[in-house]
C-alpha atoms as a PDB file:
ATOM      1  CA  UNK A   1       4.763  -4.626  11.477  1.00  0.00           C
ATOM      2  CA  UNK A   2       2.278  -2.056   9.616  1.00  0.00           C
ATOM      3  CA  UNK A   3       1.548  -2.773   6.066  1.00  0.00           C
ATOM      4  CA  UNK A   4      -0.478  -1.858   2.954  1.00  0.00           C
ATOM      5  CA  UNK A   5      -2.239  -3.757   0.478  1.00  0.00           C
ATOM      6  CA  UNK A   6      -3.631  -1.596  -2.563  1.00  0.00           C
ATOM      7  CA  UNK A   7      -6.386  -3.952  -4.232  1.00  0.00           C
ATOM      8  CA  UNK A   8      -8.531  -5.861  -2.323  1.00  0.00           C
ATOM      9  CA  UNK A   9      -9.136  -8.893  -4.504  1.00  0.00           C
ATOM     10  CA  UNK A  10     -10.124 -12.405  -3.573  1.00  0.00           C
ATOM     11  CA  UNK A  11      -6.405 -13.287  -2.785  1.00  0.00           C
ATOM     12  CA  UNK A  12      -5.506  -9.733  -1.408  1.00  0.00           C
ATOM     13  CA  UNK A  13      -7.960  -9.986   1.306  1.00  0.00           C
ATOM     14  CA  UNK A  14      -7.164 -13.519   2.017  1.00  0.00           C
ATOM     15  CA  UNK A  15      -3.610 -12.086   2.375  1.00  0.00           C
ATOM     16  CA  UNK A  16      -4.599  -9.140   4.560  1.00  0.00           C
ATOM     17  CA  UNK A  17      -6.642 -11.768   6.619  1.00  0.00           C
ATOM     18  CA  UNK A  18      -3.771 -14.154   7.094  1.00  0.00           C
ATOM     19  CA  UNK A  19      -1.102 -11.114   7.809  1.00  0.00           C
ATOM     20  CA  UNK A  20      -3.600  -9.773  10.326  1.00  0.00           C
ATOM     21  CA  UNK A  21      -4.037 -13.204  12.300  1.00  0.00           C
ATOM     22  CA  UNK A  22      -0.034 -13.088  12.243  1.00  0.00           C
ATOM     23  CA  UNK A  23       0.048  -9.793  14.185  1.00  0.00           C
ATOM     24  CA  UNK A  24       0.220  -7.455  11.687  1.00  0.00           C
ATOM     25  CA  UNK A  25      -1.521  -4.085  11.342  1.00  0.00           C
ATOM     26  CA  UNK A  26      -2.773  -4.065   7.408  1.00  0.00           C
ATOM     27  CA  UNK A  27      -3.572  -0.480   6.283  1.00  0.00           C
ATOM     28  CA  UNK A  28      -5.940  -1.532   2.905  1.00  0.00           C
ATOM     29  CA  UNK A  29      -7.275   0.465   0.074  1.00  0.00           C
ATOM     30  CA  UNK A  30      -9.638  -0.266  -2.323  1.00  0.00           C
ATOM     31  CA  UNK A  31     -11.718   1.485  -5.560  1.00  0.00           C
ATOM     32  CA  UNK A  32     -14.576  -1.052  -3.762  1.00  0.00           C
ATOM     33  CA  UNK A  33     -15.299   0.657  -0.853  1.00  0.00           C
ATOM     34  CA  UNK A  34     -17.839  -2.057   0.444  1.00  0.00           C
ATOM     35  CA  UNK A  35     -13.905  -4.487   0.070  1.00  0.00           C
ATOM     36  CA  UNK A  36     -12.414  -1.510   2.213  1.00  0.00           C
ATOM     37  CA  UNK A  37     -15.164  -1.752   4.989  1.00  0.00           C
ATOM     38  CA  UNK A  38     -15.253  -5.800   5.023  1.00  0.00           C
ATOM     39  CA  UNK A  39     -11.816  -5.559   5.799  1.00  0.00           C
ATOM     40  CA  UNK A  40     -11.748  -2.927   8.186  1.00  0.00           C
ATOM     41  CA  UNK A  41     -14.660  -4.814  10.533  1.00  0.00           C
ATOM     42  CA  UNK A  42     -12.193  -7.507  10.622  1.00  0.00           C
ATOM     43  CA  UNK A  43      -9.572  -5.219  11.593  1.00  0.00           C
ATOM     44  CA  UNK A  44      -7.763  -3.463   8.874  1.00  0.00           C
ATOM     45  CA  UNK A  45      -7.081   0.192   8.836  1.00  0.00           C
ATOM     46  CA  UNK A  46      -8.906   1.651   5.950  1.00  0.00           C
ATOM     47  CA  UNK A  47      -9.465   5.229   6.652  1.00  0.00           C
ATOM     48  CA  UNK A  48      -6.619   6.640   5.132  1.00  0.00           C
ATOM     49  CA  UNK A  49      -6.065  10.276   4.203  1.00  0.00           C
ATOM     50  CA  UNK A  50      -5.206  11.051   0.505  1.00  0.00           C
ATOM     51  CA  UNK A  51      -1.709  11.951  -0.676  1.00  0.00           C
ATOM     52  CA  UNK A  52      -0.873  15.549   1.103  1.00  0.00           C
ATOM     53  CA  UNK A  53      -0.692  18.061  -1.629  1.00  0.00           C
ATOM     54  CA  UNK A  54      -2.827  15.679  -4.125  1.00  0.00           C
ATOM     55  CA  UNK A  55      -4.670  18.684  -5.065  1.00  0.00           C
ATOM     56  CA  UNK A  56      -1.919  20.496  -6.858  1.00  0.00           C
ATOM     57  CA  UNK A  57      -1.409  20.981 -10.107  1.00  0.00           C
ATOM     58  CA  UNK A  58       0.749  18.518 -12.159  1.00  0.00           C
ATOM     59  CA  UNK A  59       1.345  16.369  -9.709  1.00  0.00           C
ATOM     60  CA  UNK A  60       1.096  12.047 -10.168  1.00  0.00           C
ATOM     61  CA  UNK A  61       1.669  10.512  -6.508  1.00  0.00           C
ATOM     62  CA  UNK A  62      -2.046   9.054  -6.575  1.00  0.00           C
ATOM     63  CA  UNK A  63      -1.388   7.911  -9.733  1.00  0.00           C
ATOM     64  CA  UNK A  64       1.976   5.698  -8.819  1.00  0.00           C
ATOM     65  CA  UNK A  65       4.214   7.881 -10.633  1.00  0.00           C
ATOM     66  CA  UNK A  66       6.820   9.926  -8.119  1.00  0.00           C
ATOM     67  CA  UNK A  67       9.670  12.195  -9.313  1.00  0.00           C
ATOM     68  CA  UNK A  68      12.618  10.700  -7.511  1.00  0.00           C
ATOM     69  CA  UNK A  69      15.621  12.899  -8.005  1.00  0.00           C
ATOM     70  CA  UNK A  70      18.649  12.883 -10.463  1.00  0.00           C
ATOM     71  CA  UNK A  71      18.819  10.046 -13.542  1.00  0.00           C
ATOM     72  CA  UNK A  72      19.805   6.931 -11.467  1.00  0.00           C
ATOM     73  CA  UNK A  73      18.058   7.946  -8.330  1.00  0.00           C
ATOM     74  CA  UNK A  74      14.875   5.445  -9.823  1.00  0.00           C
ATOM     75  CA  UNK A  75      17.241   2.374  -9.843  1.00  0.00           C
ATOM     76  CA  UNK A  76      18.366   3.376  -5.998  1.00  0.00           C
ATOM     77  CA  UNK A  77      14.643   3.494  -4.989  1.00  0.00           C
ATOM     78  CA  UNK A  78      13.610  -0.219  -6.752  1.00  0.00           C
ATOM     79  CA  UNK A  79      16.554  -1.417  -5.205  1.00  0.00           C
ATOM     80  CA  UNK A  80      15.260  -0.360  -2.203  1.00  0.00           C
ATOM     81  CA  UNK A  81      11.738  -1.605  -2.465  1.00  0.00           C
ATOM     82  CA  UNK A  82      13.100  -4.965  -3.444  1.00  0.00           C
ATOM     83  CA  UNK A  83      15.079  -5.291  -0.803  1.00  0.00           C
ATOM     84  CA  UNK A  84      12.296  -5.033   1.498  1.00  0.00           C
ATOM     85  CA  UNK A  85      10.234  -6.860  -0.472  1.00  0.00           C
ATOM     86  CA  UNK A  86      12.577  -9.874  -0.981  1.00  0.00           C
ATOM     87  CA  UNK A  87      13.287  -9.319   2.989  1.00  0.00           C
ATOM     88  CA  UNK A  88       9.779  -9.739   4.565  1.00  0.00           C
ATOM     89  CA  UNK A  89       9.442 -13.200   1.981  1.00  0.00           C
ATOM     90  CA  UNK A  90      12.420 -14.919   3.496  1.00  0.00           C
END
């Protein structure tokens, strides 16, 4: 399974380590760079491209904020990512 950890702390990395060892592919970003190539030696995928279109006006992906759709359409996506989430811990 390919997955991304955003923030490379002391337990982040841990957790990208232990993922890794498990067979995953981790695709890791970090402001630290020097976290981003540490992790990437031992195997992670840190050369990532930026967001496409990041350079237009007005826009917030690379700042976590994403226009879903219609009033409501927010709740559908965070039920979503919860599932997953609450899926891959069980």
């Amino acid at each position: 399974m390919q997955l991304g950890m955003i923030g490379l702390g002391r337990m982040e990395a841990n957790m990208v380590r232990r993922l890794m060892k498990g067979g995953h592919q981790c695709v890791i970003y970090d402001r630290n760079v020097e976290a981003v190539q540490t992790l990437a030696r031992e195997g992670g995928t840190g050369d990532i491209p930026r967001t496409p279109n990041a350079d237009r006006v007005g826009t917030t992906a690379e700042e976590g904020y994403v226009h879903c759709g219609p009033p409501g359409a927010g709740h559908f996506v965070k039920m979503v990512h919860n599932g997953i989430e609450y899926g891959i811990v069980e």
